[in-house]
N, C-alpha and C. Protein backbone atom coordinates (compact mmCIF):
# COMPACT_ATOMS: atom_id res chain seq x y z
N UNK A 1 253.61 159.55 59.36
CA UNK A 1 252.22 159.89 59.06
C UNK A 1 251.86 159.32 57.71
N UNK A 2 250.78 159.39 57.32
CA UNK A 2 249.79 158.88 56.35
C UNK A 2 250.90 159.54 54.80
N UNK A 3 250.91 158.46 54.09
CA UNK A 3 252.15 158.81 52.91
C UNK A 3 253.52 158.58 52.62
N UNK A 4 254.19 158.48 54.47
CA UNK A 4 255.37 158.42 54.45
C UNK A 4 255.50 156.80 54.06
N UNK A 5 254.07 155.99 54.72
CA UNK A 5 254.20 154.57 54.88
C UNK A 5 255.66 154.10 54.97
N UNK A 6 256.34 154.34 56.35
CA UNK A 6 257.14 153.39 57.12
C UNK A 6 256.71 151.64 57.30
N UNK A 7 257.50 151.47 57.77
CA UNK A 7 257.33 150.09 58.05
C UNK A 7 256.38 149.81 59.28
N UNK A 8 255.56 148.61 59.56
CA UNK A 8 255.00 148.26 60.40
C UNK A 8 255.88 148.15 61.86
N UNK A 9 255.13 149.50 62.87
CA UNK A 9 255.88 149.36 64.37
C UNK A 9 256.01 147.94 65.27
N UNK A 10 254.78 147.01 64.86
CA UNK A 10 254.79 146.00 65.04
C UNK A 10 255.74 144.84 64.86
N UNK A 11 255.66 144.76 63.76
CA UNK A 11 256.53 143.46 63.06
C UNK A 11 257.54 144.09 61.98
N UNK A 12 257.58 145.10 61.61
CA UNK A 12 258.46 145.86 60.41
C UNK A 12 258.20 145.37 58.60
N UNK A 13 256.60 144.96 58.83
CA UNK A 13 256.56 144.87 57.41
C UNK A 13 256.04 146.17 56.82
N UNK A 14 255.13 146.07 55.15
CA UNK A 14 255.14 147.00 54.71
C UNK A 14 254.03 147.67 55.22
N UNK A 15 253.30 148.39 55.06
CA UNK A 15 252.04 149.30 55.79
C UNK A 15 251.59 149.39 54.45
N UNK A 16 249.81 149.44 54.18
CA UNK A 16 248.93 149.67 53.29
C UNK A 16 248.06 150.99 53.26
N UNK A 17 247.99 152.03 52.64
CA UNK A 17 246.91 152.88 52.54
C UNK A 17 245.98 152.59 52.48
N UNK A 18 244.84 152.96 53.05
CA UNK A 18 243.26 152.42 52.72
C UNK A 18 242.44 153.01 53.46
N UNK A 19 241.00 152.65 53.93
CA UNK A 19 239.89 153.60 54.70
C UNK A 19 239.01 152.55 55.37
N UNK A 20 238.51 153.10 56.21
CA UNK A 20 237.36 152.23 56.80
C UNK A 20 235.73 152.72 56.61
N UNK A 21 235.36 151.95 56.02
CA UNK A 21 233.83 152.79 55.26
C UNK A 21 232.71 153.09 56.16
N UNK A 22 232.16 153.99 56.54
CA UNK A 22 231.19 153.76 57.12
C UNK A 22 229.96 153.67 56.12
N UNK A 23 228.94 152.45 56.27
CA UNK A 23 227.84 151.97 55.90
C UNK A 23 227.03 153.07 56.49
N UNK A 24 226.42 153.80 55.99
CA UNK A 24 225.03 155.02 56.77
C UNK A 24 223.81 154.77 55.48
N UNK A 25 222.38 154.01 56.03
CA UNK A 25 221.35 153.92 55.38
C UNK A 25 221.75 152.71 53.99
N UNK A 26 221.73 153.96 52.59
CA UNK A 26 221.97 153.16 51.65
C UNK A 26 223.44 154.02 50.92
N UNK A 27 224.12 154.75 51.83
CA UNK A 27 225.36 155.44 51.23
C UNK A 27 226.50 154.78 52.03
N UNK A 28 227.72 154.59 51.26
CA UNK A 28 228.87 154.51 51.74
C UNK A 28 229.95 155.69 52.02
N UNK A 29 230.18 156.34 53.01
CA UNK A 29 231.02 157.30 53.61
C UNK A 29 232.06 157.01 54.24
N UNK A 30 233.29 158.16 54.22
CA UNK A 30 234.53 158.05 54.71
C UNK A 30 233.89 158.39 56.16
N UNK A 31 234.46 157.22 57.29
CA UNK A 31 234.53 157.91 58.62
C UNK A 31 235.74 159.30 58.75
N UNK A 32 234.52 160.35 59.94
CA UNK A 32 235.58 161.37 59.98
C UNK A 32 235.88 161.64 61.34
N UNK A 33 236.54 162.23 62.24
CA UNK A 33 236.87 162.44 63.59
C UNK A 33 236.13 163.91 63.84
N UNK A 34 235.79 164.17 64.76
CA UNK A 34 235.39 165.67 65.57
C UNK A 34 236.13 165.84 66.48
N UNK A 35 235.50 167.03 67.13
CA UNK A 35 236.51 167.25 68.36
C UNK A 35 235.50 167.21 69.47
N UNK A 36 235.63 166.95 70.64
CA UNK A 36 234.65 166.89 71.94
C UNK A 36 234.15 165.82 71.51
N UNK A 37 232.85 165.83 72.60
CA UNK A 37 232.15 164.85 72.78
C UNK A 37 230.90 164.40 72.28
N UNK A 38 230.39 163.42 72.08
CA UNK A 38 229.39 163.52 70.71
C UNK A 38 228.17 163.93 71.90
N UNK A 39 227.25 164.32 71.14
CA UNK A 39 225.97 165.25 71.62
C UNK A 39 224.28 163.80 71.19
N UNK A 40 223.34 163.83 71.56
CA UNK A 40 222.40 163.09 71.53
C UNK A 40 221.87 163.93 70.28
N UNK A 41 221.19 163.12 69.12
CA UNK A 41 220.08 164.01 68.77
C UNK A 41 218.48 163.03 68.69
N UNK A 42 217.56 163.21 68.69
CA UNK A 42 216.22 162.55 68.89
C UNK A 42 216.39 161.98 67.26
N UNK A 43 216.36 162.25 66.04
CA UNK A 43 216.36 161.69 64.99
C UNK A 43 217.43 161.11 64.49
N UNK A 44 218.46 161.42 64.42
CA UNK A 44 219.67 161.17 63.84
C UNK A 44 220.83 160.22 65.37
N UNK A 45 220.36 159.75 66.21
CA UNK A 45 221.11 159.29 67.20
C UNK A 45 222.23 160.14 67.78
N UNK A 46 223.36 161.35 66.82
CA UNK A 46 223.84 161.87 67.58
C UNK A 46 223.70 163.12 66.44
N UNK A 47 224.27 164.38 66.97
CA UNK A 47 223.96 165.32 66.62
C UNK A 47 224.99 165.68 65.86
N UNK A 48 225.73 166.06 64.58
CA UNK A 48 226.88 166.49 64.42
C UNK A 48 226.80 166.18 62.46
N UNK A 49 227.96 167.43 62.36
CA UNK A 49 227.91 168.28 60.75
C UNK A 49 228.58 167.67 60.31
N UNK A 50 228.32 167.21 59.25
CA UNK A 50 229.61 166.29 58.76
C UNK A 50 230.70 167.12 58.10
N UNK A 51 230.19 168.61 57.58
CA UNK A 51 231.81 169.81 57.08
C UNK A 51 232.28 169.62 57.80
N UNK A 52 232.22 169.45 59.27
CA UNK A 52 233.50 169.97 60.36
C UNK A 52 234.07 168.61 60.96
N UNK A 53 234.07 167.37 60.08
CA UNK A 53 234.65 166.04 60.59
C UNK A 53 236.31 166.63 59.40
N UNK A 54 236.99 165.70 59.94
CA UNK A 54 238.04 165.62 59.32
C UNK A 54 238.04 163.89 58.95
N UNK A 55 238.47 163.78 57.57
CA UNK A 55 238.23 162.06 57.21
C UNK A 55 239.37 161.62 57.83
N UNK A 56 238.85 160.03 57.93
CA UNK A 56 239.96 159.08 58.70
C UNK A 56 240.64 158.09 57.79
N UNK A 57 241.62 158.27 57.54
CA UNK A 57 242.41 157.06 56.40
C UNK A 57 243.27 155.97 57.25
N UNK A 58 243.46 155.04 56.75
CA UNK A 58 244.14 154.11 57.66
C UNK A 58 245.68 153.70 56.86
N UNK A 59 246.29 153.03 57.77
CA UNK A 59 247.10 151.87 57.41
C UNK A 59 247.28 150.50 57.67
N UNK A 60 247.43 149.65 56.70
CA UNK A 60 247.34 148.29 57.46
C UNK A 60 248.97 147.46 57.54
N UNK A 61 249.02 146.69 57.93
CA UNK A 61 250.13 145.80 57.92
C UNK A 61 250.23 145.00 56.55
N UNK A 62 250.55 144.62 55.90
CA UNK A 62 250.22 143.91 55.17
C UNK A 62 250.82 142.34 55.59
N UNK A 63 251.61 142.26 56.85
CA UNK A 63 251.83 140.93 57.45
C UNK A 63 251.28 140.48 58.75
N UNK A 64 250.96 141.55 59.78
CA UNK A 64 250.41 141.16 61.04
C UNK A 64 248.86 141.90 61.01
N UNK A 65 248.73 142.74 60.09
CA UNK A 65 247.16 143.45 60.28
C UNK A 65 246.75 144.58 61.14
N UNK A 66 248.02 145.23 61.68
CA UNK A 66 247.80 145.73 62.23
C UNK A 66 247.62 147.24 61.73
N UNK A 67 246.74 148.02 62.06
CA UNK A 67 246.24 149.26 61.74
C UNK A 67 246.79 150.49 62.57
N UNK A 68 246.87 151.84 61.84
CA UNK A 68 247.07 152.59 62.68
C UNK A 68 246.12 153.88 61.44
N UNK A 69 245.05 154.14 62.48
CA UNK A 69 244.47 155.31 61.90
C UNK A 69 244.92 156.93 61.80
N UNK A 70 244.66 157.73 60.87
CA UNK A 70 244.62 159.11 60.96
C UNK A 70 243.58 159.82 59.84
N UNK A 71 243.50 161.01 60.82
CA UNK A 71 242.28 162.39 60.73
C UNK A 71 243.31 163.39 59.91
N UNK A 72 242.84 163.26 58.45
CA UNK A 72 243.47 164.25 57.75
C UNK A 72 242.84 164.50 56.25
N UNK A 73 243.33 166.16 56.17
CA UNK A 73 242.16 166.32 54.69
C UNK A 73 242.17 165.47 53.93
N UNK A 74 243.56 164.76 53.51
CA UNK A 74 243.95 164.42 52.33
C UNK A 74 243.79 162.91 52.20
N UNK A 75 242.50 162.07 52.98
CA UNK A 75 241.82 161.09 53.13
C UNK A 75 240.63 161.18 52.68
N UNK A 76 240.18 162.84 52.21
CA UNK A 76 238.82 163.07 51.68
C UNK A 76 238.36 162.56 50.30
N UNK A 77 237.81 161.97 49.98
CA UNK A 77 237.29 161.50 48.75
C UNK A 77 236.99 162.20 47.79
N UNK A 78 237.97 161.96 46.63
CA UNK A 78 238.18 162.98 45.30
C UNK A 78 237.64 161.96 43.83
């Protein structure tokens, strides 16, 4: 998991901490995961709180690129 940074399952290089930003309007935000299924809303395209996302931090390869995401507090922006 996110910290231990093992080696890449792929190719066995090193793995990178990092995030994938979501662009919203004129703010930059951590994407976060929910649970179920996203809901419609008429203004906002879908309906949903951003307290109850959990942020998404990544890892990268640092030789093949390959990513593996996770939903955890400690991806929240401090």
């Amino acid at each position: 998991m996110a910290g231990s940074h093992s080696g890449c399952p792929k190719c066995g290089a090193s793995m990178e901490e990092g995030f994938v930003p979501d662009f919203a309007h004129s703010s930059i935000l951590i994407g976060s995961w929910h649970a179920g299924k996203p809901k419609k809303s008429f203004l906002r395209r879908t309906d949903v709180s951003f307290k109850d996302g959990i942020p998404i931090g990544a890892l990268r390869c640092s030789k093949c690129g390959f990513l593996e995401l996770y939903a955890d507090q400690r991806f929240a922006a401090k």
